[in-house]
C-alpha atoms as a PDB file:
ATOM      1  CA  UNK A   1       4.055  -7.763  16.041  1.00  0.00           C
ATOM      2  CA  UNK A   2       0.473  -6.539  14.679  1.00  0.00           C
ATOM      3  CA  UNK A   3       0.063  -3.309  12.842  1.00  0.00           C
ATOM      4  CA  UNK A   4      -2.009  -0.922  14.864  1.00  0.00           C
ATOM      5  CA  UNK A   5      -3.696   2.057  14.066  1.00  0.00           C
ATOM      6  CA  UNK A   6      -5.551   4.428  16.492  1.00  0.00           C
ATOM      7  CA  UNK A   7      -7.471   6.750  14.580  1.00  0.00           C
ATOM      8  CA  UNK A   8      -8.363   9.753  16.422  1.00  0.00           C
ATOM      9  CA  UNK A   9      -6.499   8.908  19.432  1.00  0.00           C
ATOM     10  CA  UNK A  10      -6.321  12.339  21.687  1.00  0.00           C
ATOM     11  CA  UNK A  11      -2.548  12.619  21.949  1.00  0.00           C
ATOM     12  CA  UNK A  12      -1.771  14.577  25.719  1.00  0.00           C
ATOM     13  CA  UNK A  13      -0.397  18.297  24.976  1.00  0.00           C
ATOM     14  CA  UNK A  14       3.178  17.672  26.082  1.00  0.00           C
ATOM     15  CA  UNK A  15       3.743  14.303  23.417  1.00  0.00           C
ATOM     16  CA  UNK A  16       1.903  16.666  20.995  1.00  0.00           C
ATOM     17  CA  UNK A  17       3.846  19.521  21.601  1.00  0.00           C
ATOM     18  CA  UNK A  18       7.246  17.202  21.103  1.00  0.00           C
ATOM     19  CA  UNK A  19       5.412  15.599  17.849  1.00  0.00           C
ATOM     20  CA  UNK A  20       5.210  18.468  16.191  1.00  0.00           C
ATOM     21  CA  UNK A  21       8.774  20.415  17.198  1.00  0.00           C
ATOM     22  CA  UNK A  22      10.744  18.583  14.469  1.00  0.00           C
ATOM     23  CA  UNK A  23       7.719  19.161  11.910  1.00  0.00           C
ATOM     24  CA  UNK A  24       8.407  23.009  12.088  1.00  0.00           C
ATOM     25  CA  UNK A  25      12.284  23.369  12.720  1.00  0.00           C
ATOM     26  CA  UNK A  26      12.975  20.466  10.143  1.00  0.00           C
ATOM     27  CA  UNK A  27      10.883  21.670   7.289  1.00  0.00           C
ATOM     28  CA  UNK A  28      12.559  23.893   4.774  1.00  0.00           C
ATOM     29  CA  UNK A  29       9.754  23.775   2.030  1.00  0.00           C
ATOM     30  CA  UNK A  30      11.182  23.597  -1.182  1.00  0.00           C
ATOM     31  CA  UNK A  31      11.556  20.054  -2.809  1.00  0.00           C
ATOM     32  CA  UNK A  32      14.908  19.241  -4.676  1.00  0.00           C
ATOM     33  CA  UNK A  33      16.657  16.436  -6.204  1.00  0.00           C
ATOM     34  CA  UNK A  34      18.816  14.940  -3.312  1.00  0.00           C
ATOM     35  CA  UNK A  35      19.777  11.885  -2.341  1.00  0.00           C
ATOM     36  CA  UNK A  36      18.851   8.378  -4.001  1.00  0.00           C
ATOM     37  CA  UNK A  37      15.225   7.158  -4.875  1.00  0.00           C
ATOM     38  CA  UNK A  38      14.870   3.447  -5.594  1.00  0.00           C
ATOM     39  CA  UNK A  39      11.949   1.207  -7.635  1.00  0.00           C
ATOM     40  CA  UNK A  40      10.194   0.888  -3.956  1.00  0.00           C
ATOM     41  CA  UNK A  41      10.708   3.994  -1.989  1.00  0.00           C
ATOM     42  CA  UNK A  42      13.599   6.304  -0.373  1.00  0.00           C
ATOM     43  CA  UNK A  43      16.325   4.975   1.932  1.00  0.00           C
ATOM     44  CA  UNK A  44      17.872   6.557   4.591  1.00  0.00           C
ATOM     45  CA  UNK A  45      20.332   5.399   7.234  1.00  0.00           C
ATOM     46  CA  UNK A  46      19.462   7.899  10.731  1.00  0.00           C
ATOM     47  CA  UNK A  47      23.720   6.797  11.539  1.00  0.00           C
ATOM     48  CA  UNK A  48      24.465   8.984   8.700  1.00  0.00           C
ATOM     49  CA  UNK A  49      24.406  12.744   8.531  1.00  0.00           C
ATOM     50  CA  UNK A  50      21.824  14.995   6.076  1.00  0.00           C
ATOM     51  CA  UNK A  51      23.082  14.910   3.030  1.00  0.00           C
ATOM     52  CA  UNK A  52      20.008  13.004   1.972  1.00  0.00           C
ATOM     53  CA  UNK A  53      17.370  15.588   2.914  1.00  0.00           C
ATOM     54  CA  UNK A  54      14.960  16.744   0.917  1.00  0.00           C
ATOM     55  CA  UNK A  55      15.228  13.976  -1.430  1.00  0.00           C
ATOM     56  CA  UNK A  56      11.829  13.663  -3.534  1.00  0.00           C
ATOM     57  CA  UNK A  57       9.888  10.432  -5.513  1.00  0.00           C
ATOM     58  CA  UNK A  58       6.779   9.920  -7.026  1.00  0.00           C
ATOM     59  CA  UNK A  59       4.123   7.614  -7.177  1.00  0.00           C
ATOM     60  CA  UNK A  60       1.552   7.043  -9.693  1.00  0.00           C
ATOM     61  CA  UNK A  61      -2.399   5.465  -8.198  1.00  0.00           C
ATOM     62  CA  UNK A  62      -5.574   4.984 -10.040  1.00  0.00           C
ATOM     63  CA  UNK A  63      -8.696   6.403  -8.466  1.00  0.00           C
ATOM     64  CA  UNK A  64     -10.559   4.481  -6.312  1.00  0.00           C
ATOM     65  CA  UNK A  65      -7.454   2.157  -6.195  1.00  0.00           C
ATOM     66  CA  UNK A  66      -4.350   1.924  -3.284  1.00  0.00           C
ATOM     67  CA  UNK A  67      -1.697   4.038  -2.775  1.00  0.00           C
ATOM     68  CA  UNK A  68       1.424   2.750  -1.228  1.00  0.00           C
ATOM     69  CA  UNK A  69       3.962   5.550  -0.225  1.00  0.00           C
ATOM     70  CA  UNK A  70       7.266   4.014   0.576  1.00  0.00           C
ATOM     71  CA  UNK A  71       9.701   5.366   3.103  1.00  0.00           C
ATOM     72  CA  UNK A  72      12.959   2.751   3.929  1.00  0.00           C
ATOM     73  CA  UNK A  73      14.797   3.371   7.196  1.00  0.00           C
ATOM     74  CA  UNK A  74      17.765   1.813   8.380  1.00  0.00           C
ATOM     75  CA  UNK A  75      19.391   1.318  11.659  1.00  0.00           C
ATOM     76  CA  UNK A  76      16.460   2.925  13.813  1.00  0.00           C
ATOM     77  CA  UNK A  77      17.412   3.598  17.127  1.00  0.00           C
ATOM     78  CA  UNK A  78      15.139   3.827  20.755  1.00  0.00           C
ATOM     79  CA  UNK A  79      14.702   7.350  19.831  1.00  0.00           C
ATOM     80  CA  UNK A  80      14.108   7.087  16.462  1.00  0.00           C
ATOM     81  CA  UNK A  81      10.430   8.052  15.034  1.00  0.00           C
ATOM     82  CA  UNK A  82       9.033   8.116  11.464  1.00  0.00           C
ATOM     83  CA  UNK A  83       6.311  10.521  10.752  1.00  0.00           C
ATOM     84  CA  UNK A  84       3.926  11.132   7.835  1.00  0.00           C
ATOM     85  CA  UNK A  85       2.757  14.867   6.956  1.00  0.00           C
ATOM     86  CA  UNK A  86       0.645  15.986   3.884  1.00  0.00           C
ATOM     87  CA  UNK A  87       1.906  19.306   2.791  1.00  0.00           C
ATOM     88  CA  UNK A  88      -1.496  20.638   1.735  1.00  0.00           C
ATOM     89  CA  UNK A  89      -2.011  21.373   5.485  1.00  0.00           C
ATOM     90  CA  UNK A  90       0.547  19.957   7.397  1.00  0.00           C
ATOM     91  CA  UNK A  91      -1.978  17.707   9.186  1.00  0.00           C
ATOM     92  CA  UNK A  92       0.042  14.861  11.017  1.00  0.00           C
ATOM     93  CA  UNK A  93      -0.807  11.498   9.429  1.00  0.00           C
ATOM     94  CA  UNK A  94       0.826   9.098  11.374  1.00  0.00           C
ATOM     95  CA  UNK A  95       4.007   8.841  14.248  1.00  0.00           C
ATOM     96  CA  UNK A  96       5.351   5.701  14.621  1.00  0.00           C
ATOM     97  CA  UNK A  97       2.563   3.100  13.393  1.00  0.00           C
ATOM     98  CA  UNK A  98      -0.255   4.757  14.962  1.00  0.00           C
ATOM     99  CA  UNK A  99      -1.940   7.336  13.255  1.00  0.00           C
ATOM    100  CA  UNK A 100      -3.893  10.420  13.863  1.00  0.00           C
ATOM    101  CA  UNK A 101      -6.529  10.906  11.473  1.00  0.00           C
ATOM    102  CA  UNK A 102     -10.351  10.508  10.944  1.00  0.00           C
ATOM    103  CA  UNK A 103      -9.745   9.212   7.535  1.00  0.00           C
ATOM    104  CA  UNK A 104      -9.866   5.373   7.993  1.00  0.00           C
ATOM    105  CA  UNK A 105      -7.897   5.356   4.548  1.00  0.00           C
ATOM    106  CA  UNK A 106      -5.273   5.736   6.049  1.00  0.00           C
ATOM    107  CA  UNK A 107      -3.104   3.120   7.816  1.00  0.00           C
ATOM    108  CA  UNK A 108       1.069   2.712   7.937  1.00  0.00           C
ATOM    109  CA  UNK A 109       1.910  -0.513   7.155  1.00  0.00           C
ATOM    110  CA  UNK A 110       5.639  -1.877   9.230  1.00  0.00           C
ATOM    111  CA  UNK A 111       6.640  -5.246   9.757  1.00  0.00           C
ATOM    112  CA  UNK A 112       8.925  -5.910  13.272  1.00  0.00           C
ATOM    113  CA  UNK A 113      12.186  -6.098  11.552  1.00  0.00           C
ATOM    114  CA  UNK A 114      11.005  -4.260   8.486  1.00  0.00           C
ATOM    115  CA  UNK A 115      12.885  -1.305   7.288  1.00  0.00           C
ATOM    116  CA  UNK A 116       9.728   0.039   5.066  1.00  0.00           C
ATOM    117  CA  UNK A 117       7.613   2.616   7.297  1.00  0.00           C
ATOM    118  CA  UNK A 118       4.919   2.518   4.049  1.00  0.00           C
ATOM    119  CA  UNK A 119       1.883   4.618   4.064  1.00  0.00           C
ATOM    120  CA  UNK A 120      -1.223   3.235   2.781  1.00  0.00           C
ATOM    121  CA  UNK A 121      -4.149   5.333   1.516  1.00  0.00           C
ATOM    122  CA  UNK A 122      -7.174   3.119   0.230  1.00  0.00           C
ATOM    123  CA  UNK A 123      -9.693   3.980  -2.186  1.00  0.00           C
ATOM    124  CA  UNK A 124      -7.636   7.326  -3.240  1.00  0.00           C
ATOM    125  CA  UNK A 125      -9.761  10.167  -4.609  1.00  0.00           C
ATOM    126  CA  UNK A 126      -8.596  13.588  -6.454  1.00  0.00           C
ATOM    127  CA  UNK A 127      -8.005  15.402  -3.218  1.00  0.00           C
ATOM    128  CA  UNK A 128      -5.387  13.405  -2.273  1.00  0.00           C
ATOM    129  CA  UNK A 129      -3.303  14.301  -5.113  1.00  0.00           C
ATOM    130  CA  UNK A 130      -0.249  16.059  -3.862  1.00  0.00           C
ATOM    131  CA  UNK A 131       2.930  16.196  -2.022  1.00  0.00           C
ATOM    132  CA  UNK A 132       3.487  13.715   1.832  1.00  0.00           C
ATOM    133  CA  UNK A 133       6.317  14.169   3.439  1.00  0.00           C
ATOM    134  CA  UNK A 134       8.496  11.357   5.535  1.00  0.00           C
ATOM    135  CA  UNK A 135      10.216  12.711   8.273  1.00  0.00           C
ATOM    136  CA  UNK A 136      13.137  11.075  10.219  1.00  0.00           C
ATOM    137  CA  UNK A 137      14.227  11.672  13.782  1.00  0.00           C
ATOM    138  CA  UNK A 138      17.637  11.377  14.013  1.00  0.00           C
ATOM    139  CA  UNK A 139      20.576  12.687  16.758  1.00  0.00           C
ATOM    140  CA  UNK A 140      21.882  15.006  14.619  1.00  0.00           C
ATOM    141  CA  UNK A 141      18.696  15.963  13.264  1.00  0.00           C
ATOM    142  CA  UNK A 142      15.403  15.438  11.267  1.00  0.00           C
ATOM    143  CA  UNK A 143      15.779  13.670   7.422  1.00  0.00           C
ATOM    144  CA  UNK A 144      12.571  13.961   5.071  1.00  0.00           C
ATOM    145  CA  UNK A 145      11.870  12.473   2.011  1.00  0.00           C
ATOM    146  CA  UNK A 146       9.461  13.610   0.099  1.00  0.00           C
ATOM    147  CA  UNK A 147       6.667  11.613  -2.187  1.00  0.00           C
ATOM    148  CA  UNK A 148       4.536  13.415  -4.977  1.00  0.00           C
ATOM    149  CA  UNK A 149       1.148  11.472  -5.536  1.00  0.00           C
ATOM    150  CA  UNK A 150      -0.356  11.377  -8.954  1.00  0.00           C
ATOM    151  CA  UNK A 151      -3.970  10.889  -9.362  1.00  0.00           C
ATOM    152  CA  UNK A 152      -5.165   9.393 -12.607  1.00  0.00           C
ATOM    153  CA  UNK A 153      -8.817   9.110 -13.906  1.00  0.00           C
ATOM    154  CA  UNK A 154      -8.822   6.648 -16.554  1.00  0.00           C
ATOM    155  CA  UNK A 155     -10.834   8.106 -19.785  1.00  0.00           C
ATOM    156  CA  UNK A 156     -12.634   5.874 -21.997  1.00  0.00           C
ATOM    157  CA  UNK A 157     -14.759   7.236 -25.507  1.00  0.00           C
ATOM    158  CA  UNK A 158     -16.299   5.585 -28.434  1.00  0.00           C
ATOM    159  CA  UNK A 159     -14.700   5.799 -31.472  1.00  0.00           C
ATOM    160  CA  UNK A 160     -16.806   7.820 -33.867  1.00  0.00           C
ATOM    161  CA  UNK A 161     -18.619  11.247 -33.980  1.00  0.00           C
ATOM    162  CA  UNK A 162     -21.229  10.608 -31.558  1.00  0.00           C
ATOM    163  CA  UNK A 163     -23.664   9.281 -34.053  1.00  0.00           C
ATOM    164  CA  UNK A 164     -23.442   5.723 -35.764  1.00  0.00           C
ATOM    165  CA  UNK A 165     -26.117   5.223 -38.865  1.00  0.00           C
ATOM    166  CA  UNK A 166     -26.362   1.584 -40.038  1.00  0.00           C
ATOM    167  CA  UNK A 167     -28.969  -0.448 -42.556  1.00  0.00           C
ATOM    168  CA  UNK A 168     -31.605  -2.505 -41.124  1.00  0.00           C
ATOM    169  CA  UNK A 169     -30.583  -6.401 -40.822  1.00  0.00           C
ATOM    170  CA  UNK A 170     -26.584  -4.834 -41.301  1.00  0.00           C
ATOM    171  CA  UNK A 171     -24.420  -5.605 -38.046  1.00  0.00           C
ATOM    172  CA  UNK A 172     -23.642  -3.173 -35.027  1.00  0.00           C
ATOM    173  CA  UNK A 173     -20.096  -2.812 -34.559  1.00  0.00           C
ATOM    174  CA  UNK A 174     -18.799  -0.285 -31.719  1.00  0.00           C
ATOM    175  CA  UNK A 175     -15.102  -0.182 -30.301  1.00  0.00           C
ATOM    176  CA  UNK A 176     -14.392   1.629 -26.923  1.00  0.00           C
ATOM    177  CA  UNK A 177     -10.944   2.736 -25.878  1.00  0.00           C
ATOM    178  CA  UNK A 178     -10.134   3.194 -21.923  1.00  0.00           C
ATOM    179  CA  UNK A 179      -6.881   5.444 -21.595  1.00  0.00           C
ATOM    180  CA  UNK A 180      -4.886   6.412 -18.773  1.00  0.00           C
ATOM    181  CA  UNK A 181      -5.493   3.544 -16.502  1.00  0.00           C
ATOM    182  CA  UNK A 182      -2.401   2.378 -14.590  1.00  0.00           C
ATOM    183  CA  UNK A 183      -4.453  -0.637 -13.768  1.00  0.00           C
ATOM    184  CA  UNK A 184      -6.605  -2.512 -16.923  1.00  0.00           C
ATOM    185  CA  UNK A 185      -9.954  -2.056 -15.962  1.00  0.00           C
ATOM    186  CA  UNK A 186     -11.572  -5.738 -14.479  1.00  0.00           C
ATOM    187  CA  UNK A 187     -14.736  -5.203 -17.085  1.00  0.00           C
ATOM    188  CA  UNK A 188     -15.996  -3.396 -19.261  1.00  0.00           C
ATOM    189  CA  UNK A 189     -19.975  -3.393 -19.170  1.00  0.00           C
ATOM    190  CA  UNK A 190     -22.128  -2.218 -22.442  1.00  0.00           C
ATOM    191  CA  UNK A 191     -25.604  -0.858 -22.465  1.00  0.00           C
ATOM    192  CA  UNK A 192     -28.428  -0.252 -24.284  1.00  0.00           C
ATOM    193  CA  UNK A 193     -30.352   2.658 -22.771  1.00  0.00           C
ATOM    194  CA  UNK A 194     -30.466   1.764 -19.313  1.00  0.00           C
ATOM    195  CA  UNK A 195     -29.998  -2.370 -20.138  1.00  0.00           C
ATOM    196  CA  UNK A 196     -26.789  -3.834 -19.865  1.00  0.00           C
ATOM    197  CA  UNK A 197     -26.451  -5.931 -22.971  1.00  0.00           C
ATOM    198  CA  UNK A 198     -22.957  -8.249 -22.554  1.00  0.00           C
ATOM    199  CA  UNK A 199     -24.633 -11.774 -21.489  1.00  0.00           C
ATOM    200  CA  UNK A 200     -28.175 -10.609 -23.561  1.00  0.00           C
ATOM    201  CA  UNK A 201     -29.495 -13.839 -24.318  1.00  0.00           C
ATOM    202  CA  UNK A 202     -33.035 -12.747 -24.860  1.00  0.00           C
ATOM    203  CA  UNK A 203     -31.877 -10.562 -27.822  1.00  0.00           C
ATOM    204  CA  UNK A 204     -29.382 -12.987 -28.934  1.00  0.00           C
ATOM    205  CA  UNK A 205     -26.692 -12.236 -31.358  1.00  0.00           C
ATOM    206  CA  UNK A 206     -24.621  -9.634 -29.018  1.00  0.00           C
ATOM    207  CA  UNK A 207     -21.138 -10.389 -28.065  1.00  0.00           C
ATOM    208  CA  UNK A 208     -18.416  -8.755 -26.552  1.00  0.00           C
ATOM    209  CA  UNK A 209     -14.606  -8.889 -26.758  1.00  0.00           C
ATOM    210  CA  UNK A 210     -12.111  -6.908 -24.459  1.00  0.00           C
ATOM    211  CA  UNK A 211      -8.314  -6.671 -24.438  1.00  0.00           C
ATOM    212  CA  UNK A 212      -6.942  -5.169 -21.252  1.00  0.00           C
ATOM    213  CA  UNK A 213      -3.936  -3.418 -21.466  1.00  0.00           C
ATOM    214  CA  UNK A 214      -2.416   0.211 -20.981  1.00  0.00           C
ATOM    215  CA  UNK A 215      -5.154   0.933 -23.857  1.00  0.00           C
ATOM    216  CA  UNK A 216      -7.856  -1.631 -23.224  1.00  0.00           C
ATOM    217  CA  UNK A 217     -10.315  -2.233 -26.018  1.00  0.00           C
ATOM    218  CA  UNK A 218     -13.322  -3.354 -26.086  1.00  0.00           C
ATOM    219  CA  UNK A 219     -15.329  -4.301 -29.191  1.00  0.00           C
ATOM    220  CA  UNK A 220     -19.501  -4.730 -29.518  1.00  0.00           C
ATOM    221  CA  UNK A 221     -20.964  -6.691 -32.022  1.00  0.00           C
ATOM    222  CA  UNK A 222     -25.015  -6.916 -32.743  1.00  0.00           C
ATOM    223  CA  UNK A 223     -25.920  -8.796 -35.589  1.00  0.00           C
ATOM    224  CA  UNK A 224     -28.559  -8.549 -37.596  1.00  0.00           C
ATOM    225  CA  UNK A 225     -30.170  -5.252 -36.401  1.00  0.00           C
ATOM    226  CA  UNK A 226     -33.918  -4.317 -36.076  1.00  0.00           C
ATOM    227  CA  UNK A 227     -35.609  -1.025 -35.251  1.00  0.00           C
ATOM    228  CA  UNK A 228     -35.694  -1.703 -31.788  1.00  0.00           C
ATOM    229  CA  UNK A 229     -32.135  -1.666 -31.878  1.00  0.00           C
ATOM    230  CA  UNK A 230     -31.797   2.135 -32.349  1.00  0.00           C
ATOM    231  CA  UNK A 231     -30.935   4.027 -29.267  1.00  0.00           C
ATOM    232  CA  UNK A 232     -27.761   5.245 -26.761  1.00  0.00           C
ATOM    233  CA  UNK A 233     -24.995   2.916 -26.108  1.00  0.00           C
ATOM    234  CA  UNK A 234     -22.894   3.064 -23.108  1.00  0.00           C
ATOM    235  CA  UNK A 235     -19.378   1.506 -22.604  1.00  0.00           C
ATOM    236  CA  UNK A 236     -18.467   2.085 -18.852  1.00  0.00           C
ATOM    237  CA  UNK A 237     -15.163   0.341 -16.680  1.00  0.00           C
ATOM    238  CA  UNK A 238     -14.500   0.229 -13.650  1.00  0.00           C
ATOM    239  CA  UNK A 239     -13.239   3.293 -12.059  1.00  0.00           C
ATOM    240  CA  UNK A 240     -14.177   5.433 -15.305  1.00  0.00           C
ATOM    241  CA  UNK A 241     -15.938   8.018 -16.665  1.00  0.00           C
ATOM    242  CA  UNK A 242     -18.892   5.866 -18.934  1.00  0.00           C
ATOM    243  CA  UNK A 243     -18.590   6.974 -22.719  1.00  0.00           C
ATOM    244  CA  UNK A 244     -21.859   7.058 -25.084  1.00  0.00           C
ATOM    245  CA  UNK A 245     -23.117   7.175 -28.694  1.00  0.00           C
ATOM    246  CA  UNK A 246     -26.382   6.888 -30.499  1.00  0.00           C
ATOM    247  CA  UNK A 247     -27.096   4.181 -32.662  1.00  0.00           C
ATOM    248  CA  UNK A 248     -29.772   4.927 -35.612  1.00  0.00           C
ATOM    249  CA  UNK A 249     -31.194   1.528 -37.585  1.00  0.00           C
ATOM    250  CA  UNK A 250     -32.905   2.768 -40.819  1.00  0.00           C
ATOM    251  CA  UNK A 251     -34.725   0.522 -43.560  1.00  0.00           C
ATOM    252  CA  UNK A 252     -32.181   0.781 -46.132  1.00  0.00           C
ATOM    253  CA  UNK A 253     -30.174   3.253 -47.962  1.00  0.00           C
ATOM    254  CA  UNK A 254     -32.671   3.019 -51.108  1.00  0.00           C
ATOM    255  CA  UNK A 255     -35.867   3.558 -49.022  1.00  0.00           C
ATOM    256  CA  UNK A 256     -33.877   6.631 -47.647  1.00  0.00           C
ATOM    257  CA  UNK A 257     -33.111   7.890 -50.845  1.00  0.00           C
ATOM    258  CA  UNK A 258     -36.589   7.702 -52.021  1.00  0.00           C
ATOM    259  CA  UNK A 259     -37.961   9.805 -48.810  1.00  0.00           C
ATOM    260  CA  UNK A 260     -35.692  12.352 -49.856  1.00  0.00           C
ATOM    261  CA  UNK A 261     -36.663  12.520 -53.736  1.00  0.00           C
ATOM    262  CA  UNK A 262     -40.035  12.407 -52.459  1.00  0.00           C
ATOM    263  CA  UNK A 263     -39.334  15.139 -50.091  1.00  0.00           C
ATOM    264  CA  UNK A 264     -37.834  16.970 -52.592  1.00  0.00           C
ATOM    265  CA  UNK A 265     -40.542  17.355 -55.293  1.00  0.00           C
ATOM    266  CA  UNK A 266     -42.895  17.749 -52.237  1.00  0.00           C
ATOM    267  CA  UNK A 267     -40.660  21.361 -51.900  1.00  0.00           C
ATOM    268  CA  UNK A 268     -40.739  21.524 -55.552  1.00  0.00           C
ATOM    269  CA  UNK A 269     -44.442  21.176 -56.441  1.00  0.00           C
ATOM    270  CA  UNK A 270     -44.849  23.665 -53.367  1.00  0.00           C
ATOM    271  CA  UNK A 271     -42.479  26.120 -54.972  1.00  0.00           C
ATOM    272  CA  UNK A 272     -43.547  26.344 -58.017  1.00  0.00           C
ATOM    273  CA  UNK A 273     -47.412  26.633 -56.912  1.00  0.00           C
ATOM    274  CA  UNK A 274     -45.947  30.079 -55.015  1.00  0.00           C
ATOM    275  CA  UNK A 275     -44.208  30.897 -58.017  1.00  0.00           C
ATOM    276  CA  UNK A 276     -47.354  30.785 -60.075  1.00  0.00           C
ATOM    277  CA  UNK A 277     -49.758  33.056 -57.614  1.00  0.00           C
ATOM    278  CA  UNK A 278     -47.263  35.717 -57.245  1.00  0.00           C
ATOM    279  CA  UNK A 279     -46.878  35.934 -61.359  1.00  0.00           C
ATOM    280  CA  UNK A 280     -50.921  36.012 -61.414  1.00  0.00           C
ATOM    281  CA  UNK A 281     -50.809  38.396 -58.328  1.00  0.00           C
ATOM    282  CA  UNK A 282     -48.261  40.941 -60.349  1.00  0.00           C
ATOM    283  CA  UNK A 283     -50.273  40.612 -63.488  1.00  0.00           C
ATOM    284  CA  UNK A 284     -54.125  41.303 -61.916  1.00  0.00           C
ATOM    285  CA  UNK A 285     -52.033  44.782 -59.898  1.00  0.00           C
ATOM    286  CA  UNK A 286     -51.189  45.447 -63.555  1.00  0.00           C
ATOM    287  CA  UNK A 287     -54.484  46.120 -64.390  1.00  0.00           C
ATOM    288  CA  UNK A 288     -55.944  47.444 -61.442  1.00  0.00           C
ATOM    289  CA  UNK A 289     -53.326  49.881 -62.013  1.00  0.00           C
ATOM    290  CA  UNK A 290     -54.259  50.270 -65.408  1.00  0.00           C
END
């Protein structure tokens, strides 16, 4: 049997006022620790009584990645029906496999056979962080199980203090760090300005080397560094915030120095010329006053 799914289907007053019965005598709103929660979702048996209810797991999705809410039900009868709520505003999700929502992100995903009613939410953004409830039809009344859904935004940052000096002809060497990503990011892209430098073979010398894992890193190398080279460089991943710096290329630490000595008698030569007219100012009042 195909999965369908019939968003927005008008759903005739009497079915809707049945749907939504259980919803508001089965509820009790408080979340506690009951029942067993596997690796893949919750299980519950509808030939059993309640004991189970309320029972709560959570699940942990990247943003703009695929959430997959499990809810496992056993021994469904005729009269059994699965529903999805979120709690943020009790809107109905889904009854059965079809569901009744706008939000084509949506979908629940059973097999014929299959005892996982699993609801799907694609390309998951911060609003849908929060609480969904599964609710069971059962004779002797309604189980829910309850999933909390985390939202995490993967951070990445450029190790330093926002500025990076080197020598001209010296080598360019930047590391980024991408944190909090459930998922290793599929690339990491780097840029200079608005140029994305990894496969730069006009410029020549560049490379890039990442290592994906629960703390990718990702490692820029420019050798042998002109002028032109000077400027913001971006790290950015997929599904992250990008990170920059600013790169300044100087001629050489000695060259430096000497602006600065040079910059300093500059101030010197200027002070002391002050220093001098004020003296011959206070002497030429002294004998005016005189």
């Amino acid at each position: 049997m195909k999965w369908r799914e019939a968003s927005g289907m008008a759903v005739p007053l009497a079915a809707a006022v049945f749907l939504m019965l259980p919803i508001f005598t089965s509820s009790t709103g408080d979340i506690r620790h009951h029942g067993t929660s596997r690796a893949r979702g919750w299980r519950a048996s509808v030939t059993s009584d309640v004991t189970a209810n309320n029972s709560v797991s959570n699940v942990t999705a990247q943003l703009g990645g695929t959430a997959y809410l499990h809810c496992l039900v056993g021994h469904l009868n005729e009269r059994g029906q699965v529903s999805w709520i979120r709690k943020r505003d009790w809107h109905i999700l889904s009854s059965g496999k079809f569901t009744y929502t706008n939000d084509e992100r949506f979908q629940v995903l059973h097999g014929e056979g299959s005892e996982d009613w699993t609801l799907q939410i694609k390309f998951v953004q911060k609003r849908d962080n929060g609480t969904y409830e599964c609710q069971v039809s059962t004779r002797t009344g309604i189980v829910s199980h309850y999933v909390r859904l985390q939202i995490v935004v993967p951070e990445a940052f450029i190790l330093g203090s926002g500025e990076h000096h080197v020598d001209l002809g010296s080598v360019i060497h930047l590391i980024c760090i991408v944190e909090k990503s459930p998922t290793p990011p599929q690339y990491v892209f780097w840029y200079h300005n608005d140029r994305m430098i990894n496969y730069d073979a006009t410029r020549g010398g560049i490379t890039v080397e990442t290592e994906p894992g629960a703390r990718t890193q990702s490692r820029l190398t420019v050798r042998g560094a002109t002028l032109k080279d000077s400027g913001n460089y971006t790290c950015s991943a997929s599904n992250t915030e990008p990170a920059s710096i600013h790169v300044f290329v100087s001629e050489g630490s000695n060259k430096m120095a000497a602006i600065l000595r040079r910059n300093t008698s500059a101030i010197h030569g200027i002070t002391s010329s002050i220093t001098c007219i004020l003296l011959f100012a206070s002497v030429l009042a002294h004998f005016v006053v005189r």
